[in-house]
Protein backbone atom coordinates (compact mmCIF):
# COMPACT_ATOMS: atom_id res chain seq x y z
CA UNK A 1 -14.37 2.15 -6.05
CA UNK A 2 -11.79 -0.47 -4.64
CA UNK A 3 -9.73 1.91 -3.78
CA UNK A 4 -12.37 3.43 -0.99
CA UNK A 5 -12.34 -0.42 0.25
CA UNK A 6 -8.16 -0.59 0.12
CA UNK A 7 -8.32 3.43 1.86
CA UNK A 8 -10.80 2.65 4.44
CA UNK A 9 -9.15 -0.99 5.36
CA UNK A 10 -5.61 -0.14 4.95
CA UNK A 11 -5.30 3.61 5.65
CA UNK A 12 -3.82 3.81 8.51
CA UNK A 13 -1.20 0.73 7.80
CA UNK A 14 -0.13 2.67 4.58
CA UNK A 15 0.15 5.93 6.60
CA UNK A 16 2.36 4.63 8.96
CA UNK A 17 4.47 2.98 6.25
CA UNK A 18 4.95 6.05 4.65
CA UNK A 19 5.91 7.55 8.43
CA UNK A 20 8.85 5.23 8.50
CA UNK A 21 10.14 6.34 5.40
CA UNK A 22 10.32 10.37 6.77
CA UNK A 23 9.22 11.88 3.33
CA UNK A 24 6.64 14.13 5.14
CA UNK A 25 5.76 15.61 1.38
CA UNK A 26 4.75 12.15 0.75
CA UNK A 27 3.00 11.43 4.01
CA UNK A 28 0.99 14.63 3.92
CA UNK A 29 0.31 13.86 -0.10
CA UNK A 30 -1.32 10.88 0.67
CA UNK A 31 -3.12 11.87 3.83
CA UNK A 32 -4.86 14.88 2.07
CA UNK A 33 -5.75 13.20 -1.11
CA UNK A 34 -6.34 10.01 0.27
CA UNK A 35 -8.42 6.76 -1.97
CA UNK A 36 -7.52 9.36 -4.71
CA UNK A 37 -4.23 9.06 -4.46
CA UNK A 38 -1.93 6.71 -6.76
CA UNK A 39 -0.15 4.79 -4.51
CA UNK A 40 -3.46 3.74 -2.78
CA UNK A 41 -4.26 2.99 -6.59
CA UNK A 42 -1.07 1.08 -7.06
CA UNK A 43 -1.66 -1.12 -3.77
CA UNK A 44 -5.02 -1.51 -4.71
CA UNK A 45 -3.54 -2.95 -7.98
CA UNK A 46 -0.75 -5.33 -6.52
CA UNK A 47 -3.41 -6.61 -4.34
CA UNK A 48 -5.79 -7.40 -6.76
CA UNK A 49 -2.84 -9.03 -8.79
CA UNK A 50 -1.72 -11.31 -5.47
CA UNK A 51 -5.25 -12.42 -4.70
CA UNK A 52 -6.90 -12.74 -7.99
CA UNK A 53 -8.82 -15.65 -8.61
CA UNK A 54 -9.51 -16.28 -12.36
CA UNK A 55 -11.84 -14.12 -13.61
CA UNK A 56 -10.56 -11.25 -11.09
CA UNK A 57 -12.17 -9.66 -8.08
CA UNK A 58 -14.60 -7.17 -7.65
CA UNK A 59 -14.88 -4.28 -4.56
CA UNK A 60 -16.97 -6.38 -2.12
CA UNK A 61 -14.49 -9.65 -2.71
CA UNK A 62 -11.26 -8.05 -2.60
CA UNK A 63 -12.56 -6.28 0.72
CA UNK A 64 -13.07 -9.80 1.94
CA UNK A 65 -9.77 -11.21 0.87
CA UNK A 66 -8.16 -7.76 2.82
CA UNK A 67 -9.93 -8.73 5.81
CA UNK A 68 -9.22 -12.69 5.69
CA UNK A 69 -5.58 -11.69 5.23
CA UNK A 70 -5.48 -8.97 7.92
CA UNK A 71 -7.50 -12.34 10.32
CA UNK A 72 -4.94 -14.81 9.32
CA UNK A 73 -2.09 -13.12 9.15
CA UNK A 74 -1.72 -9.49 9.91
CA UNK A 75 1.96 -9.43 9.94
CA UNK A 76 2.17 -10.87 6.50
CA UNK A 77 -0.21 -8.25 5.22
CA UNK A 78 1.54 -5.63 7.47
CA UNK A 79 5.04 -6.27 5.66
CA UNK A 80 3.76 -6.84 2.16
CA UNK A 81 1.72 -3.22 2.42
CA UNK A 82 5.29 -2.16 3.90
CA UNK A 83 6.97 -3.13 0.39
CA UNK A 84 4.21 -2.09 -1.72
CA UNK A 85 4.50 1.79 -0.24
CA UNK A 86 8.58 1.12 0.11
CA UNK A 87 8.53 0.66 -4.10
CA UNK A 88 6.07 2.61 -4.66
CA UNK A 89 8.33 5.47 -2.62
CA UNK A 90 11.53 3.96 -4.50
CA UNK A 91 9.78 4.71 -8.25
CA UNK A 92 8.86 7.87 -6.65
CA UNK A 93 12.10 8.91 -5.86
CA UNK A 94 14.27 7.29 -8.93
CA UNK A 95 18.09 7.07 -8.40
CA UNK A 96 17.75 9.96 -5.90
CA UNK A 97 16.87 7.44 -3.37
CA UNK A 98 14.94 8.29 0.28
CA UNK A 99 14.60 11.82 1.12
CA UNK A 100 16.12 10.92 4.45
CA UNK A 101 18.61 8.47 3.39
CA UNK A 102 16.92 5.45 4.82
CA UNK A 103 18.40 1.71 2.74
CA UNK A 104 14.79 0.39 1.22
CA UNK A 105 14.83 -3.15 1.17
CA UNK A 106 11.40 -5.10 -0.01
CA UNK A 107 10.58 -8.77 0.92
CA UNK A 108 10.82 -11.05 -2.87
C-alpha cells in the first residue's frame, strides 16, 4: 500500500530521474508497471528507513512526511529521490555501469 502513496507523490520525480540516466528499458519498465515496480518498492523502503520514527510509519504518515519534505525542501527531496533511483540503476546494472555511459555519483 505505501508504495501507491510513494507512486502517486513521487511518480513523476522518479520518472524523470530515470530520464536522466537514458536507460529507456528502465524508464519504460517502471512507467508500465508502475507502484508495482521494485525500485518504487526500494524508495519506498529508504524512505521509510530516513524518516522513521520509533515504532515505524504507516501509509497515511509516511505520505505526510513525503509531503512535509516536498513543502520544506523540495530540492533536498528532489536530489535524495535522484540517488535513490541513481543506486538503485547502479545495482541494476552491476560492474557494467550506465547503459549510456553516464559517471553516477550519489550525495553521502
Amino acid at each position: 500500500m505505501s508504495n501507491i502513496v510513494v507512486w502517486s507523490l513521487l511518480g513523476s520525480l522518479i520518472l524523470r530521474a530515470l530520464d536522466s540516466l537514458g536507460d529507456l528499458d528502465l524508464t519504460l519498465e517502471v512507467e508500465r508497471m508502475a507502484e508495482r515496480h521494485p525500485l518504487v518498492g526500494y524508495i519506498e523502503g529508504e524512505l521509510r528507513r530516513r524518516f522513521r520514527p520509533s515504532g515505524g510509519l504507516d501509509c497515511e504518515e509516511l505520505g505526510f512526511m513525503i509531503r512535509d519534505a516536498m513543502d520544506r525542501d523540495r530540492e533536498g527531496l528532489e536530489r535524495l529521490v535522484y540517488a535513490l533511483v541513481y543506486a538503485y540503476a547502479r545495482g541494476r546494472w552491476g560492474a557494467w555501469g550506465s547503459p549510456c555511459g553516464l559517471a553516477i555519483a550519489t550525495e553521502g
